[in-house]
N, C-alpha and C. Protein backbone atom coordinates (compact mmCIF):
# COMPACT_ATOMS: atom_id res chain seq x y z
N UNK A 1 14.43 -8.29 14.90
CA UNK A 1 14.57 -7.23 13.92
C UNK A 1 13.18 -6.73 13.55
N UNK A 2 12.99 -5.43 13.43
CA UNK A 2 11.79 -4.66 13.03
C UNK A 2 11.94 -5.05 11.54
N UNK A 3 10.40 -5.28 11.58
CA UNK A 3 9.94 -5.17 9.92
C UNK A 3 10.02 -3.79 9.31
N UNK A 4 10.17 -3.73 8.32
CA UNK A 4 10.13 -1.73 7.43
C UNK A 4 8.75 -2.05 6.79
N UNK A 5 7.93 -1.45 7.33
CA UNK A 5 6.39 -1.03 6.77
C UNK A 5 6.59 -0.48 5.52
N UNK A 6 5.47 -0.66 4.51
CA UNK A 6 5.24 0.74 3.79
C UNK A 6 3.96 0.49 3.43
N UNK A 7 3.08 1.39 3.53
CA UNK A 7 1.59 1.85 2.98
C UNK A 7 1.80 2.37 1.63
N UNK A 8 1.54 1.86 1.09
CA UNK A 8 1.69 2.06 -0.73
C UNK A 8 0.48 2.45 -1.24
N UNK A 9 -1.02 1.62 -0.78
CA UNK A 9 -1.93 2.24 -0.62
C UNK A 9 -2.46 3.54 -1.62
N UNK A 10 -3.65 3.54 -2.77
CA UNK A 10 -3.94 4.58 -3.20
C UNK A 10 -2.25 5.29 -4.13
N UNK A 11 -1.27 4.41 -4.26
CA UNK A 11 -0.05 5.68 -4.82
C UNK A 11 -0.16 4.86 -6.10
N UNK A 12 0.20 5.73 -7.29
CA UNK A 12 0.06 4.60 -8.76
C UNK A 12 1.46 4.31 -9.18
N UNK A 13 2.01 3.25 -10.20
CA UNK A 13 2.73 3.27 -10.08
C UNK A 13 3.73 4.08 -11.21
N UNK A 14 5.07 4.59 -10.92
CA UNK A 14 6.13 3.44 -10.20
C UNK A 14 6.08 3.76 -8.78
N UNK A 15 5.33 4.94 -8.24
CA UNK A 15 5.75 4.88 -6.45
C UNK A 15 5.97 3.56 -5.83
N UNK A 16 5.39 3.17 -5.88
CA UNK A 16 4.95 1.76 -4.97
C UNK A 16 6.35 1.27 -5.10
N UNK A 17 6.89 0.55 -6.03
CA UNK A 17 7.49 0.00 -6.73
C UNK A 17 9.00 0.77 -6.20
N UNK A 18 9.05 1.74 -6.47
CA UNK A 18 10.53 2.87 -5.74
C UNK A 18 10.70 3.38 -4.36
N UNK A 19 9.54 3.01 -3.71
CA UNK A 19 9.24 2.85 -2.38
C UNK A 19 10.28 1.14 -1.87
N UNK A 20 9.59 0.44 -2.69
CA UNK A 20 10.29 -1.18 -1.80
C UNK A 20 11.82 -0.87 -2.67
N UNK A 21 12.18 -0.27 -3.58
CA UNK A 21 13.47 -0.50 -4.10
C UNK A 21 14.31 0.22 -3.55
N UNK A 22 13.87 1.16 -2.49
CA UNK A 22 14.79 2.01 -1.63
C UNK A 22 14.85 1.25 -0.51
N UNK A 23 14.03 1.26 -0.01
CA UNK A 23 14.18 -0.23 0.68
C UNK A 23 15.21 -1.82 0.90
N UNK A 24 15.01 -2.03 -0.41
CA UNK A 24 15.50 -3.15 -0.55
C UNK A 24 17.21 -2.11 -0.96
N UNK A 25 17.72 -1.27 -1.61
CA UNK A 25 18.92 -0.91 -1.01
C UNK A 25 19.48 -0.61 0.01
N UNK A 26 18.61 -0.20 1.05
CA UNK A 26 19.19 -0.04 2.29
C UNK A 26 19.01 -1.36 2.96
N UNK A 27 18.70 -2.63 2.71
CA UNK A 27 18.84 -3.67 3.41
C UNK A 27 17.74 -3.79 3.89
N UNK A 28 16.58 -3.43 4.27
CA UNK A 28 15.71 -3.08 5.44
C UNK A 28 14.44 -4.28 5.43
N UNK A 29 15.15 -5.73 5.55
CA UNK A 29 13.90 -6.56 5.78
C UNK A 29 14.20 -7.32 6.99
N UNK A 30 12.54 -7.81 6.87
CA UNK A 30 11.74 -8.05 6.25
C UNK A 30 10.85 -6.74 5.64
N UNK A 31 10.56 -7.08 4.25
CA UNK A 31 9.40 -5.42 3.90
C UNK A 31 8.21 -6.43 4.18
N UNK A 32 7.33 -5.14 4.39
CA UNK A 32 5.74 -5.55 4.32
C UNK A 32 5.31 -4.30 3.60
N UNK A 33 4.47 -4.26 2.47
CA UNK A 33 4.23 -3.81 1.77
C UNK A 33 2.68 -3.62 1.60
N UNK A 34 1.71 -2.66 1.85
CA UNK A 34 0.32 -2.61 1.36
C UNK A 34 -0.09 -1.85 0.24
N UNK A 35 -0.71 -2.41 -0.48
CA UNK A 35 -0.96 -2.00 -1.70
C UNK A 35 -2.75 -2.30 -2.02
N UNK A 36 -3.39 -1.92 -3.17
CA UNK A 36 -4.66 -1.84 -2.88
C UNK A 36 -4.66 -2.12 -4.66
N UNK A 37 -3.80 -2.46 -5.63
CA UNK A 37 -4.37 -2.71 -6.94
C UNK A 37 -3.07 -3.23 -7.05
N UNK A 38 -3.99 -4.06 -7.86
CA UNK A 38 -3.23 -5.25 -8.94
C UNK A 38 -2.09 -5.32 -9.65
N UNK A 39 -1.82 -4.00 -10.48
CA UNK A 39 -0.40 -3.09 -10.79
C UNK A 39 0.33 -3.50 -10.04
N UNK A 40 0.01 -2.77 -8.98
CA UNK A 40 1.47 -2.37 -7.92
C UNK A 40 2.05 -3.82 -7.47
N UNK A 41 0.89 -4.47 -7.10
CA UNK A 41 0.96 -5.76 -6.60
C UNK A 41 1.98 -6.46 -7.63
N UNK A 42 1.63 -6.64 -8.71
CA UNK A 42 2.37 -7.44 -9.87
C UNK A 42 3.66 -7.10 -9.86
N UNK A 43 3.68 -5.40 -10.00
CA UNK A 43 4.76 -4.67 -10.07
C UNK A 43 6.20 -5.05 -9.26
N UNK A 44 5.24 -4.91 -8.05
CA UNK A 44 6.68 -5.64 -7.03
C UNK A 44 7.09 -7.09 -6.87
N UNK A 45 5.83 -7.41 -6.99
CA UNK A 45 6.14 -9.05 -6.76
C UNK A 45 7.83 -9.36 -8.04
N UNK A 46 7.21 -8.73 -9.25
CA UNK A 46 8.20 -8.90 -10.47
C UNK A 46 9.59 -8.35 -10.03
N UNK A 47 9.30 -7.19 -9.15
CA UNK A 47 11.06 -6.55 -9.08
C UNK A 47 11.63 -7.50 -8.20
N UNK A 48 10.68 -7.78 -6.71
CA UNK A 48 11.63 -8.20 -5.88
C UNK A 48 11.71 -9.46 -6.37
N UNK A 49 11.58 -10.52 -7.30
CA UNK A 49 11.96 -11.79 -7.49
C UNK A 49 12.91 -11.54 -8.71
N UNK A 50 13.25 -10.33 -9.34
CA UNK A 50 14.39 -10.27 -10.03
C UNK A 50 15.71 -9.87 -9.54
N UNK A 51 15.25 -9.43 -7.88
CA UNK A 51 16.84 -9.43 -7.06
C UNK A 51 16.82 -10.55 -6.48
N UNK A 52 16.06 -12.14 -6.95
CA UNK A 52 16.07 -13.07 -6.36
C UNK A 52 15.78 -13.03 -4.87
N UNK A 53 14.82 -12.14 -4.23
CA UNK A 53 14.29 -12.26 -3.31
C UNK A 53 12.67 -13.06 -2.97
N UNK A 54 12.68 -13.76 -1.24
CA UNK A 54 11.54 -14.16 -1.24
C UNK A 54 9.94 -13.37 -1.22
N UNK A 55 9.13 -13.41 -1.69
CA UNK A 55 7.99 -12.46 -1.96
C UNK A 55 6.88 -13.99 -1.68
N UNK A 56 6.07 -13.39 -0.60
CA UNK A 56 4.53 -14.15 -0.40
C UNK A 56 3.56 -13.26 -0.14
N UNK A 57 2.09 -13.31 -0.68
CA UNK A 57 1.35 -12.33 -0.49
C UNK A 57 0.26 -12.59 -0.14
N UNK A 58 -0.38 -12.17 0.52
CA UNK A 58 -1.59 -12.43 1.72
C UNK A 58 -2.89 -11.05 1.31
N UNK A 59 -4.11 -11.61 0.77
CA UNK A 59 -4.96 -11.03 0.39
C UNK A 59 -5.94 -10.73 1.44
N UNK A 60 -6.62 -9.33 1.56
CA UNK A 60 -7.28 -9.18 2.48
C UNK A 60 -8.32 -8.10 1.89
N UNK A 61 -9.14 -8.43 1.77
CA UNK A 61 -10.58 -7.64 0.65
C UNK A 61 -9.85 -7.30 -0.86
N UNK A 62 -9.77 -5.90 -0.66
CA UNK A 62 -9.34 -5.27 -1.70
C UNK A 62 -7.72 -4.92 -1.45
N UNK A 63 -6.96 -5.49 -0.40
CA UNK A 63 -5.90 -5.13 -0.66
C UNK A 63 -5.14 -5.99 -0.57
N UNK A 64 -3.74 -5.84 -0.69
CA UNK A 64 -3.22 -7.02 -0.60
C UNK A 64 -1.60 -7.12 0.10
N UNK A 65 -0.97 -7.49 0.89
CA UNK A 65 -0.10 -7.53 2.07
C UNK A 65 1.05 -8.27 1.53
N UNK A 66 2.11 -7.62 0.89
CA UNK A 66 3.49 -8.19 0.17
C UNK A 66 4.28 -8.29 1.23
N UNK A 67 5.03 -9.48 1.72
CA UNK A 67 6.39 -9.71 2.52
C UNK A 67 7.36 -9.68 1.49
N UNK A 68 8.13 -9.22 1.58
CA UNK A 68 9.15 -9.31 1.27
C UNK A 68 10.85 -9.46 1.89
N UNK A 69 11.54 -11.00 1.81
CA UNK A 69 12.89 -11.08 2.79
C UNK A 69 13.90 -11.77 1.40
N UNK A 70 15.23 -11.36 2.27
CA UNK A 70 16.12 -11.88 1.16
C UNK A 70 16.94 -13.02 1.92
């Protein structure tokens, strides 16, 4: 199964955030998620573990690489 990308990247939020939640209604994992601030980062980590989904995140300079599977 293909992963569903999203470059979140530079967007403030709630984009980021309504980006993986369209997502996560259409079923579409694993997500991988890039994001570049702390917000967004928090942001999702918080939604997707309130649909009781798994979320691990992998730091890489300034940005930071959200999986997301249910």
């Amino acid at each position: 199964m293909a992963e569903n990308r999203i470059d979140a990247r530079g967007l403030s939020c709630p984009q980021p955030v309504l980006l993986v939640a369209n997502a996560v209604l259409k079923n579409e994992f694993p997500i991988v998620v890039l994001v570049d601030g702390m917000t967004a980062e928090e942001n999702i980590r918080r939604y997707a573990e309130s649909k009781n989904l798994k979320v691990s995140i992998n730091h890489h300079d300034d940005e930071a690489e959200i999986t997301i599977a249910n």
